[in-house]
N, C-alpha and C. Protein backbone atom coordinates (compact mmCIF):
# COMPACT_ATOMS: atom_id res chain seq x y z
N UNK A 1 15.88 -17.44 45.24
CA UNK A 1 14.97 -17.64 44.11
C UNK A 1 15.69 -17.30 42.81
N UNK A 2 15.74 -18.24 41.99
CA UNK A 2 16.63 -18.29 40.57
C UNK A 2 15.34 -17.45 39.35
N UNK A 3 15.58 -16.19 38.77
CA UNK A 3 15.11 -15.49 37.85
C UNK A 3 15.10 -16.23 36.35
N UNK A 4 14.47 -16.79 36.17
CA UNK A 4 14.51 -17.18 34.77
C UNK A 4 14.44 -16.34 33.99
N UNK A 5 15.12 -16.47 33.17
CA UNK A 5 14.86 -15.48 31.57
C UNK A 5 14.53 -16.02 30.71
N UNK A 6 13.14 -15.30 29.97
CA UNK A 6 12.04 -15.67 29.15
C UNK A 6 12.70 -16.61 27.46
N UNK A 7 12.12 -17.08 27.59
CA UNK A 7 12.84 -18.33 26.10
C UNK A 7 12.72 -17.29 25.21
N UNK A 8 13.61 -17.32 24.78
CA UNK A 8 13.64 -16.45 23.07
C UNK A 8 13.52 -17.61 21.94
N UNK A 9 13.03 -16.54 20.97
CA UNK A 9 12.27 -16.95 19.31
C UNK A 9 12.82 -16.54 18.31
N UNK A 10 13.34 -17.44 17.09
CA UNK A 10 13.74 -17.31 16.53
C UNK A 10 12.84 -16.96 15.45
N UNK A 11 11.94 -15.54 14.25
CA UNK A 11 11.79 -15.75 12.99
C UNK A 11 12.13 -16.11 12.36
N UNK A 12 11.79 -16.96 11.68
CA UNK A 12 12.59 -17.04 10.44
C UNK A 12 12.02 -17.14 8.93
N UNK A 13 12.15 -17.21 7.95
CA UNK A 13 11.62 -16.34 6.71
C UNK A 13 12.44 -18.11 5.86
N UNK A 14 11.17 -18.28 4.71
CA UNK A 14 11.75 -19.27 4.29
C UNK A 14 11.85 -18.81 2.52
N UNK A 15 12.80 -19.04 1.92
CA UNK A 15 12.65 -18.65 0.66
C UNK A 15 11.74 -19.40 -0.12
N UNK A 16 11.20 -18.49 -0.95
CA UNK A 16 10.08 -19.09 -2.24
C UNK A 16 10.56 -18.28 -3.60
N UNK A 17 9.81 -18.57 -4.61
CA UNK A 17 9.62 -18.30 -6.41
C UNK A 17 9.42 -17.08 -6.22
N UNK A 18 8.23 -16.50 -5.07
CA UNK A 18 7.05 -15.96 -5.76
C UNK A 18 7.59 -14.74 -5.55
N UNK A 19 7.85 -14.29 -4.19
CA UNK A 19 8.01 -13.02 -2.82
C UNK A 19 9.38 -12.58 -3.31
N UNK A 20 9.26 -10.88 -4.27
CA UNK A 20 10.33 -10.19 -4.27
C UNK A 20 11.38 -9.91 -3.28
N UNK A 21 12.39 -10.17 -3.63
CA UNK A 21 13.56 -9.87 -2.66
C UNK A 21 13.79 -8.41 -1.92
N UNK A 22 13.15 -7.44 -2.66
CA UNK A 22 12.91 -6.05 -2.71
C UNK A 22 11.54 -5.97 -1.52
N UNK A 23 10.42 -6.67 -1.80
CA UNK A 23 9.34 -7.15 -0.80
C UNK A 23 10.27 -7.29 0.70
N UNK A 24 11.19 -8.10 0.64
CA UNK A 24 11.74 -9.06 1.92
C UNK A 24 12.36 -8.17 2.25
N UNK A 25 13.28 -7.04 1.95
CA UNK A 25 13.89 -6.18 2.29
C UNK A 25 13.09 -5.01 3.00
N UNK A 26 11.96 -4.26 1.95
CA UNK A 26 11.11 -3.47 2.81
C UNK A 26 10.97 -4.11 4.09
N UNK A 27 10.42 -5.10 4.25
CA UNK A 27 9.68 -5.81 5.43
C UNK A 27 10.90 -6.10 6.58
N UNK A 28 12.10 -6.56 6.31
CA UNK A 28 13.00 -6.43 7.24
C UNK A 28 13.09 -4.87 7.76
N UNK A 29 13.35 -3.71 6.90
CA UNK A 29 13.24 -2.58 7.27
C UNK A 29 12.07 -2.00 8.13
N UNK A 30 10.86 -2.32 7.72
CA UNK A 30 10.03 -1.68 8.21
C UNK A 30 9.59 -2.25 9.50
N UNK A 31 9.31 -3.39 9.38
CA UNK A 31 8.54 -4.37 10.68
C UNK A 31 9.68 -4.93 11.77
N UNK A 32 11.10 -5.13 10.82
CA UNK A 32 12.12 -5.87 12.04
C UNK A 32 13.30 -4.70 12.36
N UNK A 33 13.33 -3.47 11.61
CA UNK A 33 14.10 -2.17 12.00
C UNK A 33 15.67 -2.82 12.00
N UNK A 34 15.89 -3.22 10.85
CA UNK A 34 17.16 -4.06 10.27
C UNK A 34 17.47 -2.31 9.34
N UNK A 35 19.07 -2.25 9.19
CA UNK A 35 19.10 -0.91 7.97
C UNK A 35 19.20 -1.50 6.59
N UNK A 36 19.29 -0.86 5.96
CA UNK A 36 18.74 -1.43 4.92
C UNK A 36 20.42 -2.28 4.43
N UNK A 37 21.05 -1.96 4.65
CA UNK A 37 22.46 -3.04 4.21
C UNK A 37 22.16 -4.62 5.24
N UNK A 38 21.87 -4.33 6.44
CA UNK A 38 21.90 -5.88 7.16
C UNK A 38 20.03 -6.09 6.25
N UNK A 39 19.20 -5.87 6.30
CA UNK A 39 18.29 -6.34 5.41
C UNK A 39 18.19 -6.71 4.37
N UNK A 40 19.53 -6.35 3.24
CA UNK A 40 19.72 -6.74 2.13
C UNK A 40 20.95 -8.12 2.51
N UNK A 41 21.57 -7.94 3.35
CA UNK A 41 22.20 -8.90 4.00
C UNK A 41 21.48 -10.69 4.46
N UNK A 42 20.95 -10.23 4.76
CA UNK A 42 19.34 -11.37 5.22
C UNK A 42 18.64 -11.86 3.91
N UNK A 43 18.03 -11.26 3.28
CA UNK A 43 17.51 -11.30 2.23
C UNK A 43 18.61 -12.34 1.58
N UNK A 44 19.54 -12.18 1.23
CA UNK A 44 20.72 -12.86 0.53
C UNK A 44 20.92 -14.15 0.89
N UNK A 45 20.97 -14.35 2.25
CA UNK A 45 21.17 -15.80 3.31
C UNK A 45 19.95 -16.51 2.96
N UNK A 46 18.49 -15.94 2.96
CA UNK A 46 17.17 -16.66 2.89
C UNK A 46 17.51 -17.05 0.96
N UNK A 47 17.72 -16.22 0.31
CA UNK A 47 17.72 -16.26 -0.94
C UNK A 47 19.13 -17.92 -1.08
N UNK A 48 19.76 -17.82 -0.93
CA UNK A 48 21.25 -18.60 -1.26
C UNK A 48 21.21 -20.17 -0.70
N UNK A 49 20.12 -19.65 1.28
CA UNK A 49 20.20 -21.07 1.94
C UNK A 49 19.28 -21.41 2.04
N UNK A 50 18.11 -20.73 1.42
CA UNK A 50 16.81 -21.48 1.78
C UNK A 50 15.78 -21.15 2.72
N UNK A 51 16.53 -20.47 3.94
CA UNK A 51 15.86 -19.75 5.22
C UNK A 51 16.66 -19.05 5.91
N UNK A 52 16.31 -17.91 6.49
CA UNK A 52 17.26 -16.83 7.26
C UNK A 52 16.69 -16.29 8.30
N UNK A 53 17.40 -15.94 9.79
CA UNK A 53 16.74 -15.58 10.96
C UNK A 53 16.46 -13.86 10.75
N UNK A 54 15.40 -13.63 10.70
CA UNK A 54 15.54 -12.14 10.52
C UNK A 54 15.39 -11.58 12.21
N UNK A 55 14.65 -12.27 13.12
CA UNK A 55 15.28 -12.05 14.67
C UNK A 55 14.75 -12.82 15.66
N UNK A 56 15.52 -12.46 16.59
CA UNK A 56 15.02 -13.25 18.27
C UNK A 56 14.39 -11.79 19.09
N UNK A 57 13.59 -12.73 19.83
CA UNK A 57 12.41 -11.87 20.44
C UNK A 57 11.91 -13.14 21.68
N UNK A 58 11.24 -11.80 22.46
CA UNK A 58 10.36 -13.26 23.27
C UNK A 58 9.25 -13.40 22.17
N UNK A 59 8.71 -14.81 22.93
CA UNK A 59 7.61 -15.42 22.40
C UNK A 59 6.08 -14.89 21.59
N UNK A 60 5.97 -13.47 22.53
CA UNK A 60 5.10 -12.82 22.33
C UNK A 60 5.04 -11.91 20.89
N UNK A 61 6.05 -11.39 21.37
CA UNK A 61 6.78 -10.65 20.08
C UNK A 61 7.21 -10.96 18.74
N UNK A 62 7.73 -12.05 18.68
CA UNK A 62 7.91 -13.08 17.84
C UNK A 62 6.80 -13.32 16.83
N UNK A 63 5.88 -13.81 17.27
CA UNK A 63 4.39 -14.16 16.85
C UNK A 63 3.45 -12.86 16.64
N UNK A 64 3.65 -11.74 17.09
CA UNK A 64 3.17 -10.91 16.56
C UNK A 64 3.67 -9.84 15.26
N UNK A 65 5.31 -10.57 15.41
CA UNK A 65 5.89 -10.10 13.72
C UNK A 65 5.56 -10.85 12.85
N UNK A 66 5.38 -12.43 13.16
CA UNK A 66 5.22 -12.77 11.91
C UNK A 66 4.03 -12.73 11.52
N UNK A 67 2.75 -12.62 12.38
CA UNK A 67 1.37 -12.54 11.95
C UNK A 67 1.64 -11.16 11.03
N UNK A 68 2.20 -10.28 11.32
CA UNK A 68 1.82 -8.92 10.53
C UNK A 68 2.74 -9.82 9.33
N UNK A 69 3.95 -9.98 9.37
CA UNK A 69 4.33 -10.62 7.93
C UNK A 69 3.55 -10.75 7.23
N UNK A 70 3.46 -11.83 7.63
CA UNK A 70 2.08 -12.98 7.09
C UNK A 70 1.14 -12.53 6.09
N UNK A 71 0.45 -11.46 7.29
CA UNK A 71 -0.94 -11.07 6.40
C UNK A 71 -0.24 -9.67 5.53
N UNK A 72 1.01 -8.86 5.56
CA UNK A 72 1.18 -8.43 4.58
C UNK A 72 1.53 -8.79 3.73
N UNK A 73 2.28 -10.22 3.19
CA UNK A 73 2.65 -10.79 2.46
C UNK A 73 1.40 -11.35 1.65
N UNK A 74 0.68 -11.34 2.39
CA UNK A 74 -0.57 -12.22 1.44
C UNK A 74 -1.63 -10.99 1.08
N UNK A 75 -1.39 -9.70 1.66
CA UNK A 75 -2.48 -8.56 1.21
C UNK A 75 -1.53 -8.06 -0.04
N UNK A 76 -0.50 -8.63 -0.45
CA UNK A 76 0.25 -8.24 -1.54
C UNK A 76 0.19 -9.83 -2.81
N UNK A 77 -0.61 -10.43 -2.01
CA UNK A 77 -0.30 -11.70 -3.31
C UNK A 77 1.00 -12.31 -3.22
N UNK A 78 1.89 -12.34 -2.16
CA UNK A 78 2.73 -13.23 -1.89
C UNK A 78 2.76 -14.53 -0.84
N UNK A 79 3.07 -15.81 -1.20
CA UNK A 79 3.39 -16.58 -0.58
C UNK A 79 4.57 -16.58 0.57
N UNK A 80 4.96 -15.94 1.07
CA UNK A 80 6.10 -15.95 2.57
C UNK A 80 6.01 -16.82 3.38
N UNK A 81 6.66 -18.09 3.77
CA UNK A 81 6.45 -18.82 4.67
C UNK A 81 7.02 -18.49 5.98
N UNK A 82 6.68 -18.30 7.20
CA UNK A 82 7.99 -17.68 8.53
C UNK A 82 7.46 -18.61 9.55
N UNK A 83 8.60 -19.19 10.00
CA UNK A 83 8.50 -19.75 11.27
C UNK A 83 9.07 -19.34 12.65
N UNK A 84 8.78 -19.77 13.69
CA UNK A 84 8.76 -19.15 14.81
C UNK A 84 9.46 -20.14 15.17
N UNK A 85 10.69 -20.04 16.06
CA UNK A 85 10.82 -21.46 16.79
C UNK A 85 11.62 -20.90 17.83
N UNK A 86 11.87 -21.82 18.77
CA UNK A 86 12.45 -21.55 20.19
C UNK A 86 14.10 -21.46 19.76
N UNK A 87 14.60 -20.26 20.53
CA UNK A 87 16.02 -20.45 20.38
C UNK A 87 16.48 -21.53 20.17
């Protein structure tokens, strides 16, 4: 019997106008436990290319970071767009 291993998820964080870079950094720190140099690191990639993986997770996990994103980004008056996608 062949063990599959569970599909991993990519976050990913899309840059906008609105959502401080300082915002994107807390939130890598706090919710994705990035230190604060690879979070300012990330921040930079989303800022420069447009979108940046802040991590892989299973499926479950995945979707339950970005819902908290999400709604902290918007209990702050920011627009954050994050997508979830399959490795």
């Amino acid at each position: 019997l062949e063990i599959k291993q569970p599909k991993r998820y990519k976050v990913v964080f899309l840059n906008d106008d609105t959502t401080p870079m300082e915002f994107v950094i807390e939130v890598l720190m706090n919710i994705y436990k990035h230190s604060e140099e690879t979070a300012r690191d990330i921040t930079m990639t989303i800022h420069n290319e447009g979108a940046g993986v802040v991590g892989i997770y299973t499926y479950e996990i995945a979707e339950q970071k970005a819902v908290e994103t999400t709604t902290l980004a918007r209990n702050h008056g920011f627009s954050l767009q994050i997508k979830v996608e399959e490795e």
